[in-house]
Protein backbone atom coordinates (compact mmCIF):
# COMPACT_ATOMS: atom_id res chain seq x y z
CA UNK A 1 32.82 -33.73 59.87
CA UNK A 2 32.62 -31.59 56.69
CA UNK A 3 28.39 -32.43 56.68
CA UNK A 4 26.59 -31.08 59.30
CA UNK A 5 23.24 -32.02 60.41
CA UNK A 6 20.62 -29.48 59.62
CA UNK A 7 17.73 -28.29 61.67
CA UNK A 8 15.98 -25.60 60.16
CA UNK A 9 13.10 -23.68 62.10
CA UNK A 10 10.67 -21.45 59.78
CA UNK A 11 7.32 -20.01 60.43
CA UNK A 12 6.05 -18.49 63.63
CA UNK A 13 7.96 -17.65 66.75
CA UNK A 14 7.46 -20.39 69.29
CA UNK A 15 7.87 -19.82 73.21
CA UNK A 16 9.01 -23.34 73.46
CA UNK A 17 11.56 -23.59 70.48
CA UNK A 18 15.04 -22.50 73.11
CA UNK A 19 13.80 -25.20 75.27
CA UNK A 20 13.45 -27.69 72.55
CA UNK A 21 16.87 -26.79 71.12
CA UNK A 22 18.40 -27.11 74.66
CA UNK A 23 16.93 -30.37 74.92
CA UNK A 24 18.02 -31.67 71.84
CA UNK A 25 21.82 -30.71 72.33
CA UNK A 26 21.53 -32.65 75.31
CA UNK A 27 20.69 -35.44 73.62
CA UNK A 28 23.25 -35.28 71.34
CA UNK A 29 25.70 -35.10 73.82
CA UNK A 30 24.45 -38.30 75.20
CA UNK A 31 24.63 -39.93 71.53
CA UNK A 32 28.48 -38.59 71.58
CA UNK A 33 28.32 -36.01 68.81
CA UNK A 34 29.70 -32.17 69.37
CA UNK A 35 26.92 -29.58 69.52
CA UNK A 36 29.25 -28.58 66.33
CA UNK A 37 27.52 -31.16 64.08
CA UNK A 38 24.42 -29.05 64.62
CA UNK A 39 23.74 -26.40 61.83
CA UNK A 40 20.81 -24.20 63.55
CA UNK A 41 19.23 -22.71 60.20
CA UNK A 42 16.14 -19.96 60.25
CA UNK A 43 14.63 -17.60 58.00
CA UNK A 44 17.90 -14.99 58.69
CA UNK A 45 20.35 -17.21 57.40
CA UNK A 46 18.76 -19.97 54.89
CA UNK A 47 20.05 -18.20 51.93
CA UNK A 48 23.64 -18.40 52.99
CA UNK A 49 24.07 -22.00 55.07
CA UNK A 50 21.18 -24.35 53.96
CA UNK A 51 22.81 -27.15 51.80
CA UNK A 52 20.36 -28.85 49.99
CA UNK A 53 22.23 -32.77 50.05
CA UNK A 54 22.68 -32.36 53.97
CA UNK A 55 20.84 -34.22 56.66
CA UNK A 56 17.64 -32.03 57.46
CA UNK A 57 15.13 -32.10 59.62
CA UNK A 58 12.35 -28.64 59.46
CA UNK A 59 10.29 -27.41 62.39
CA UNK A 60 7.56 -25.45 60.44
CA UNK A 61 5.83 -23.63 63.54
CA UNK A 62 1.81 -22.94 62.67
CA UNK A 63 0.25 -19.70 63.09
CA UNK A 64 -2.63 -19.11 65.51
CA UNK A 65 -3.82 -16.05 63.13
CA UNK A 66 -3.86 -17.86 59.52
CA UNK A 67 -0.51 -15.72 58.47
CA UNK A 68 1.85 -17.81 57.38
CA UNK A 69 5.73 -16.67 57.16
CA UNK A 70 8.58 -17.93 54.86
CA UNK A 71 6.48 -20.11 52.33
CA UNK A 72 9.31 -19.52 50.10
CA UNK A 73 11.51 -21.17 51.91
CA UNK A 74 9.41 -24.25 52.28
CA UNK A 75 9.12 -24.40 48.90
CA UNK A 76 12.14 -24.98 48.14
CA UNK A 77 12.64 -27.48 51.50
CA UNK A 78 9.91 -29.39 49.89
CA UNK A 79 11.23 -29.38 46.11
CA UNK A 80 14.41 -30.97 48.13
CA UNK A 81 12.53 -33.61 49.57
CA UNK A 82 13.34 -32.91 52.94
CA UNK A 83 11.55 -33.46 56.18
CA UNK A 84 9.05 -31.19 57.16
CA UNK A 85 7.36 -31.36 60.44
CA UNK A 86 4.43 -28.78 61.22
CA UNK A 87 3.70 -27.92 64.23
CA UNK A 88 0.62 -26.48 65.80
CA UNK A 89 -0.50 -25.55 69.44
CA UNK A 90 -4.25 -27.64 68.86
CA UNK A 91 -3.81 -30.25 66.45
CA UNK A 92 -7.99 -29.84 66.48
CA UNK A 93 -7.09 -26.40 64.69
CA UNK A 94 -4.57 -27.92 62.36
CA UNK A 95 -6.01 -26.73 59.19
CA UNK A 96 -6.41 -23.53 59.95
CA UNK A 97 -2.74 -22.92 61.72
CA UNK A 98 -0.73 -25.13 59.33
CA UNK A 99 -0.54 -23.63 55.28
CA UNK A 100 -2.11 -25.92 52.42
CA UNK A 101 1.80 -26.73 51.57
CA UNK A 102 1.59 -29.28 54.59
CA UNK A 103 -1.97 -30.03 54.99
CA UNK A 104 -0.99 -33.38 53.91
CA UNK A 105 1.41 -33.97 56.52
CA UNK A 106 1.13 -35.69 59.94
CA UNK A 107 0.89 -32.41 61.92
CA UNK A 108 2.86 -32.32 66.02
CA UNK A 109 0.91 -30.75 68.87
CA UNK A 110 3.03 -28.84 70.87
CA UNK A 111 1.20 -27.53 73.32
CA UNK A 112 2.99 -27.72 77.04
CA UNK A 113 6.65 -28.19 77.95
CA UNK A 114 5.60 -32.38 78.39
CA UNK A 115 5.53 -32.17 74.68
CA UNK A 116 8.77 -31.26 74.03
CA UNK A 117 11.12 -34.87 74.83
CA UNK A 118 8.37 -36.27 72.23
CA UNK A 119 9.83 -33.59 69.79
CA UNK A 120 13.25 -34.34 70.18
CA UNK A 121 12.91 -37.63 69.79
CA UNK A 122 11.09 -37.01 66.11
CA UNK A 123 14.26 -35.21 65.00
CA UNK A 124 16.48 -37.59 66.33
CA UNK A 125 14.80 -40.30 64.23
CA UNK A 126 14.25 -38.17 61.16
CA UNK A 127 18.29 -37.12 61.17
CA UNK A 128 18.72 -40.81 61.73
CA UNK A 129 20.17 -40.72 65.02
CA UNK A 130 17.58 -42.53 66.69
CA UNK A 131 16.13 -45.88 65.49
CA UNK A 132 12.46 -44.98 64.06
CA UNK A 133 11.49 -48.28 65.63
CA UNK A 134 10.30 -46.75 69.51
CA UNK A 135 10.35 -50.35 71.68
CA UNK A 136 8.86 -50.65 75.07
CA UNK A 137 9.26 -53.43 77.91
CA UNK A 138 6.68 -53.14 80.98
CA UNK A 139 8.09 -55.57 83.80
CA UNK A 140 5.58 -55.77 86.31
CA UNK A 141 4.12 -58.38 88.64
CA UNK A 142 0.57 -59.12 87.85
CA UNK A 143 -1.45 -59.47 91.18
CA UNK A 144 0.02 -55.67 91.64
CA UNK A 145 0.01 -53.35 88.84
CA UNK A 146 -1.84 -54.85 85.80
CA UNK A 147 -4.07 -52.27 85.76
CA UNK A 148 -1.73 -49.56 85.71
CA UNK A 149 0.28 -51.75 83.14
CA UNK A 150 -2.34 -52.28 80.90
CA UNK A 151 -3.30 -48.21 81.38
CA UNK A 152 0.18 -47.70 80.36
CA UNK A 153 0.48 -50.10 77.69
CA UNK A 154 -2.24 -48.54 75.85
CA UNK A 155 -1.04 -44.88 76.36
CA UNK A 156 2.30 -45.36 75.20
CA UNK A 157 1.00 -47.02 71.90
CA UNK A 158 -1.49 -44.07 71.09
CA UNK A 159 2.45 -42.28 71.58
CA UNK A 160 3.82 -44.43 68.84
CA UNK A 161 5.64 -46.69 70.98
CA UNK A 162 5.65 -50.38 69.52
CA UNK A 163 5.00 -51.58 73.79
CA UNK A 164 6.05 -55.65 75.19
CA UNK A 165 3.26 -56.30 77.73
CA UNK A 166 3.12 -60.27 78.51
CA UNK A 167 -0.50 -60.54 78.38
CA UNK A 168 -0.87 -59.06 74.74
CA UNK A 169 2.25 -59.27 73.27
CA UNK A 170 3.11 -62.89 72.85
CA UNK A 171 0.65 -64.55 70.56
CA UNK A 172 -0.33 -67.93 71.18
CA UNK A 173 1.78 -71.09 70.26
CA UNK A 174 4.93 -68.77 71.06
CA UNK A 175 7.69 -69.85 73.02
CA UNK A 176 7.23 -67.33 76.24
CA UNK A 177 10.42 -67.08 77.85
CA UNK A 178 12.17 -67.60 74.55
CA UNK A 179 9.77 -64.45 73.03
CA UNK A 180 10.38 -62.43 76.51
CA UNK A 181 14.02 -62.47 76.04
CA UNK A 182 14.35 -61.32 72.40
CA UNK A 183 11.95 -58.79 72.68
CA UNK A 184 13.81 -57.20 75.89
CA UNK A 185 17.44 -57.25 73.63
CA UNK A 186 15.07 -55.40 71.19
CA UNK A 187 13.95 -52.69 73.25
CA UNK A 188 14.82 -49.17 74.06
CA UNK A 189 13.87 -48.83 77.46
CA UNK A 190 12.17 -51.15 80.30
CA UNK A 191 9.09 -49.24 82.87
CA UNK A 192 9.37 -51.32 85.49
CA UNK A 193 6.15 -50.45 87.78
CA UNK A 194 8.44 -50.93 91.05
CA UNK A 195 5.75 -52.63 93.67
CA UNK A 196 6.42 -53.65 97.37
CA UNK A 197 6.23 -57.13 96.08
CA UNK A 198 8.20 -56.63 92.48
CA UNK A 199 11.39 -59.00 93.64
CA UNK A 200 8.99 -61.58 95.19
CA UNK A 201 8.32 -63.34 91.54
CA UNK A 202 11.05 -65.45 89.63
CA UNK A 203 10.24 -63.33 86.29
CA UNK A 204 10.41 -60.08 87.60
CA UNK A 205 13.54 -60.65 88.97
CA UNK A 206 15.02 -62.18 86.04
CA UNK A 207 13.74 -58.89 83.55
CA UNK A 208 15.56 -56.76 85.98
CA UNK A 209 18.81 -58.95 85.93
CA UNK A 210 18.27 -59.58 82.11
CA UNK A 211 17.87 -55.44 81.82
CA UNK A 212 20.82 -54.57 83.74
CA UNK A 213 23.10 -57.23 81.47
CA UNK A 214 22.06 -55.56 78.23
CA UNK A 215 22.62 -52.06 79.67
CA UNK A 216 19.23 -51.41 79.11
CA UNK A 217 17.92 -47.95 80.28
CA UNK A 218 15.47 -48.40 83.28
CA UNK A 219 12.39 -46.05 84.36
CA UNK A 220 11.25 -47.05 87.87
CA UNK A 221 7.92 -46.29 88.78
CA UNK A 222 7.86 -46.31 92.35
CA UNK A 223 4.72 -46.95 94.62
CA UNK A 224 3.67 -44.95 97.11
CA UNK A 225 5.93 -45.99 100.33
CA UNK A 226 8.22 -48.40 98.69
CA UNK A 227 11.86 -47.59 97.85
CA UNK A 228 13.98 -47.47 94.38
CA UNK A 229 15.87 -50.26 93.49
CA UNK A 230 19.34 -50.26 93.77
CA UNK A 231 19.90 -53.32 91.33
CA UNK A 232 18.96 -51.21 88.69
CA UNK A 233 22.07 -49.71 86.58
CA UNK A 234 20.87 -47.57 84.33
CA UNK A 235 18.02 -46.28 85.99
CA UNK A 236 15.92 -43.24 86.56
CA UNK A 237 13.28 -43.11 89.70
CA UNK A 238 10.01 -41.75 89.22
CA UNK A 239 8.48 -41.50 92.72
CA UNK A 240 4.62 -42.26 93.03
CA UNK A 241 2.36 -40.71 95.22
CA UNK A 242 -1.44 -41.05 96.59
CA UNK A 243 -2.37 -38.18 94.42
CA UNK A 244 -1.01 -39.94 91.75
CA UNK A 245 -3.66 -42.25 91.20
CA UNK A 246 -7.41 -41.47 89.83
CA UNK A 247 -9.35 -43.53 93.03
CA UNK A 248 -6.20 -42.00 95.73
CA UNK A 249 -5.95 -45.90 97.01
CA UNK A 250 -2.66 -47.27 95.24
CA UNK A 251 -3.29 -50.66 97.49
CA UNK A 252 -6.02 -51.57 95.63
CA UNK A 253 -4.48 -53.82 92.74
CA UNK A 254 -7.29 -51.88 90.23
CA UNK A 255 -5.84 -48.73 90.98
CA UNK A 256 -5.26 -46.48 87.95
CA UNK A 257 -2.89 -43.31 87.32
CA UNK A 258 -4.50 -39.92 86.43
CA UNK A 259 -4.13 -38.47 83.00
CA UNK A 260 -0.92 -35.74 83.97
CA UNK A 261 1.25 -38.74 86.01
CA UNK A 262 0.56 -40.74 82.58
CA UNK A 263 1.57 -37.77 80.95
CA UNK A 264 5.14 -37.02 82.65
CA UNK A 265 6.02 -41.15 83.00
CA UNK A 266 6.05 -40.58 78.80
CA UNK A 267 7.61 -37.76 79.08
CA UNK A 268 9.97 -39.45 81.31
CA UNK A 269 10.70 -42.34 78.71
CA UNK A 270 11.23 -40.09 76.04
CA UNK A 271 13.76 -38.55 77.46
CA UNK A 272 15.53 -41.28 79.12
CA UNK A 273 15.47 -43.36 75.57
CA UNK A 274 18.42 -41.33 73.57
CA UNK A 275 20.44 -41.76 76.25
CA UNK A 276 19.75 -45.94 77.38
CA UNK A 277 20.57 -46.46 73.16
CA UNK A 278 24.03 -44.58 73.44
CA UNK A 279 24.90 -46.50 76.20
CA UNK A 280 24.08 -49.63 74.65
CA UNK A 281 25.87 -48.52 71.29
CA UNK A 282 28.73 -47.76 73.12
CA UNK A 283 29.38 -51.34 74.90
CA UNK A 284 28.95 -52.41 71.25
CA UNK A 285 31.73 -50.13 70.17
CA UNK A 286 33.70 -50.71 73.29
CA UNK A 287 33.76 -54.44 72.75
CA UNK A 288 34.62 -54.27 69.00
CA UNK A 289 37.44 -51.91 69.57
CA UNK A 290 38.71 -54.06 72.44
CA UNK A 291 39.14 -57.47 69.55
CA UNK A 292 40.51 -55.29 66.98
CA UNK A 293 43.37 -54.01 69.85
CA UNK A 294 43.60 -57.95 70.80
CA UNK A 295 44.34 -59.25 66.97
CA UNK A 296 46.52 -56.13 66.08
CA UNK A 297 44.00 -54.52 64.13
CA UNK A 298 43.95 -50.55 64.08
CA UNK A 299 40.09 -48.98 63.99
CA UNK A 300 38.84 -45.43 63.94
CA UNK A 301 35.54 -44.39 65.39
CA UNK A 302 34.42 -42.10 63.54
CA UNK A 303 31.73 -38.55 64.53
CA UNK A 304 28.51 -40.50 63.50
CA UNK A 305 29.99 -43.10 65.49
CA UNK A 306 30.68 -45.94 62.55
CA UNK A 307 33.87 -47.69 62.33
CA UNK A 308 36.57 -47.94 59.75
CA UNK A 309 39.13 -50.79 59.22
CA UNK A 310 41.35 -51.38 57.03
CA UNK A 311 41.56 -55.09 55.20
CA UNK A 312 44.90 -56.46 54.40
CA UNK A 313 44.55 -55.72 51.09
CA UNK A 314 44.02 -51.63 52.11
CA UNK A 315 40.75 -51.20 50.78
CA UNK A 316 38.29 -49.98 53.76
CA UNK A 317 35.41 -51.80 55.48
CA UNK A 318 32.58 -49.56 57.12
CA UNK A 319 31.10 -51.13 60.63
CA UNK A 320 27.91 -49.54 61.96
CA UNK A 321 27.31 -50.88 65.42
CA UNK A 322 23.18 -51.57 65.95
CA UNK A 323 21.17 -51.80 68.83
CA UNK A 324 18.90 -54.53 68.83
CA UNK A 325 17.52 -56.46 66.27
CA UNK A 326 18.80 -55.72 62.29
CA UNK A 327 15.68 -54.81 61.00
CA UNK A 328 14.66 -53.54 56.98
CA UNK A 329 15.13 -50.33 57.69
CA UNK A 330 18.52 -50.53 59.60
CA UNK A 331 19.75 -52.09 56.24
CA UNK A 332 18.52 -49.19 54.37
CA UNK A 333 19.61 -46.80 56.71
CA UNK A 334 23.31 -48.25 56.69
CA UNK A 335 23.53 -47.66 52.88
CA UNK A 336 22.24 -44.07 52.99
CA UNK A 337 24.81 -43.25 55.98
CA UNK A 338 27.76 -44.95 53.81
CA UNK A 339 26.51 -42.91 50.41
CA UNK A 340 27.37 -40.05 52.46
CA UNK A 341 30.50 -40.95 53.41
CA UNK A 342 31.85 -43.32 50.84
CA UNK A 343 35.33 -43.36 49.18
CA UNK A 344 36.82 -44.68 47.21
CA UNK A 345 38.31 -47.36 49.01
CA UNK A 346 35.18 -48.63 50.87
CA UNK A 347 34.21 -51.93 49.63
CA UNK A 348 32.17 -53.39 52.21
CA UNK A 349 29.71 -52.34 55.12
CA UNK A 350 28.79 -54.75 57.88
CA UNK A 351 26.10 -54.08 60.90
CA UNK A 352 27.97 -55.09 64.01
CA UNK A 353 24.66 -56.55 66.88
CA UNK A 354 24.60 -58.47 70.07
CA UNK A 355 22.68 -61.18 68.90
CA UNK A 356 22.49 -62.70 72.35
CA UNK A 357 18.69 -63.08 73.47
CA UNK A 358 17.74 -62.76 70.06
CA UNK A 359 15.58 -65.54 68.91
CA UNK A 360 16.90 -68.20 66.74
CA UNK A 361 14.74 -67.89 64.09
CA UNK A 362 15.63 -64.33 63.66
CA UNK A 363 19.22 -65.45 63.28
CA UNK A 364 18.83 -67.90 60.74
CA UNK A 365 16.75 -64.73 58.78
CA UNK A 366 19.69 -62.59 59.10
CA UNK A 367 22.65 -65.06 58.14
CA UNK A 368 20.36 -66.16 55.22
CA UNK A 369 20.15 -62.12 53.93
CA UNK A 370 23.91 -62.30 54.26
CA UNK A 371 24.13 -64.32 51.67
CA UNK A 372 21.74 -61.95 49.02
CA UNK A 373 22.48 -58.15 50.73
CA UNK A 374 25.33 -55.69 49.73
CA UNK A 375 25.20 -54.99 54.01
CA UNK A 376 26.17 -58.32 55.77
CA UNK A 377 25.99 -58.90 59.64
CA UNK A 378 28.74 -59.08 62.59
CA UNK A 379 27.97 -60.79 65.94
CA UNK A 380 30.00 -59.18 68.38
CA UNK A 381 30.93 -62.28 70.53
CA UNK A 382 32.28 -63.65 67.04
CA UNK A 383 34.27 -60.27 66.09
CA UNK A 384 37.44 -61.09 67.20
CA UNK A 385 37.58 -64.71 65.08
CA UNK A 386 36.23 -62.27 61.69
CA UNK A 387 38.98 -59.64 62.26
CA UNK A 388 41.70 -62.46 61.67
CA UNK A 389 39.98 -63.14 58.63
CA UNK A 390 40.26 -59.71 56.78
């Protein structure tokens, strides 16, 4: 891949800054891009590898005595227009840590190693690697955990997650079970608060067979005394205990997590969403690859893990396969990834989704853009009948 993706780290030293870059290359190992498409850039080195059209992404760590290094650097990262994230050890002491260049800017705490997935996940999305949209399903059953669901639901919100909880998320006049479905196909990762009594109800069983279909990456929250559960695929346990919860009594239906348990079940989801989206991309890309073998079509995956094909007439068609629901920005994001790699030859780019689950209405919203949008729409289950058409 001749561009590399850059992430530049200025300012002060950080104690947590190996442990964030080990993080992130596991990550991108999960995504299926070499640690080799990472360009590690720092004050030592700026002058001779930054590339000022390259995807960038700047850590800009805040000083705890006012003295701010390599300004003139982020001059010049901010006459480029790139991303700048400052980061501070108090956001409370932001103005005083972070220089008048960024005051402007959404500051990061990073204050303990719990703070670090969160990180990651900020660069992923600002190198594009990530979807910015951060979607949350909480299957629980209701006479057990809604406490601790609602506790959650509002946690992982403040967190900038956009969180599916039955009781608030489906507005009234909605179809329920129609709504539940499409907003599990459009999310990045299911908690499911794993109660003795979780497979007793018809809907809780269904999420977790609904989850497992769509690959979906699964966090289980186990109670105190209960077991994980093995139906799960894609699934990481998170073992409960008494001490756990604020009132020690995780019986009592009103029981309620303590503030660090909260803390490392985020912590847990961050961390467990990069890798339930590659999965999910990859079943996309499996599939596709799998009709274009079927109708004699050749296709190359390429590093940022789009898709080339050639039409019959030679000229080159661009498929970027999309978790979820095509939203606005997934459009726009399409077109900046082709400007980067565009030829010649390319003459059309198509989002390739699972549209199964999604709601109807959406669908008729996204064949109608087909019709008006340079980027046009694939259904995957439909692939193979479009590949003898090109």
């Amino acid at each position: 891949m001749e561009t590399k993706y850059q992430i530049i780290k200025i300012g002060s030293d950080n104690i947590f800054y190996n442990e964030v870059l080990d993080t992130l290359y596991h990550h991108i190992a999960e995504l299926g891009l070499a640690k080799e498409s990472i360009l590690e850039i720092d004050e030592n080195n700026f002058k001779t590898e930054y590339k000022g059209n390259a995807p960038t992404f700047c850590l800009y760590f805040g000083s705890d005595s006012g003295s701010f290094r390599n300004t003139d650097l982020l001059d010049i990262l901010i006459k480029d227009a790139n991303l700048i994230l400052p980061i501070a050890s108090d956001l409370d002491m932001f103005s005083s840590q972070i220089p008048k260049e960024l005051a402007n800017i959404n500051g990061f705490e990073l204050a303990t190693s719990n703070d670090i997935e969160k990180l990651v996940s900020c660069i992923l999305e600002g190198l594009s690697l990530l979807r910015l949209s951060r979607r949350l399903f909480i299957s629980y059953k209701r006479d057990e955990s809604s406490t601790v669901a609602i506790q959650l639901f509002e946690q992982l919100e403040k967190n900038g997650f956009d969180v599916f909880l039955d009781t608030h998320s489906i507005r009234p006049g909605e179809p329920f079970q129609e709504e539940l479905w499409h907003r599990m196909a459009d999310t990045d990762v299911v908690i499911l608060l794993n109660t003795p009594g979780f497979l007793n109800s018809n809907w809780t069983t269904q999420e977790l067979a609904k989850a497992n279909s769509m690959s979906i990456g699964i966090l289980q929250v186990i109670w105190p005394s209960h077991k994980l559960e093995r139906d799960a695929e894609l699934s990481i346990p998170f073992q409960l205990s008494d001490s756990d919860f604020g009132n020690n009594n995780f019986k009592d239906p009103k029981s309620y997590l303590n503030s660090i348990t909260i803390s490392n079940i985020i912590s847990q989801v961050e961390s467990l969403r990069a890798r339930s989206l590659a999965s999910r991309q990859d079943n996309i890309i499996t599939e596709f690859i799998s009709s274009t073998n079927r109708v004699g079509k050749k296709a190359d995956l390429q590093s940022e893990k789009f898709i080339t094909i050639k039409r019959s007439d030679g000229k080159e068609l661009v498929i970027i396969p999309t978790v979820g629901v095509p939203q606005a920005f997934t459009y726009n994001q399409s077109e900046e990834l082709v400007a980067r790699i565009k030829s010649k030859n390319t003459v059309e780019v198509y989002l390739l989704f699972d549209h199964r689950n999604i709601r109807e209405k959406w669908l008729k919203h996204l064949d109608w853009l087909d019709n008006y949008l340079p980027v046009k729409t694939i259904k995957i289950v439909k692939a193979e009948e479009w590949l003898k058409t090109i």
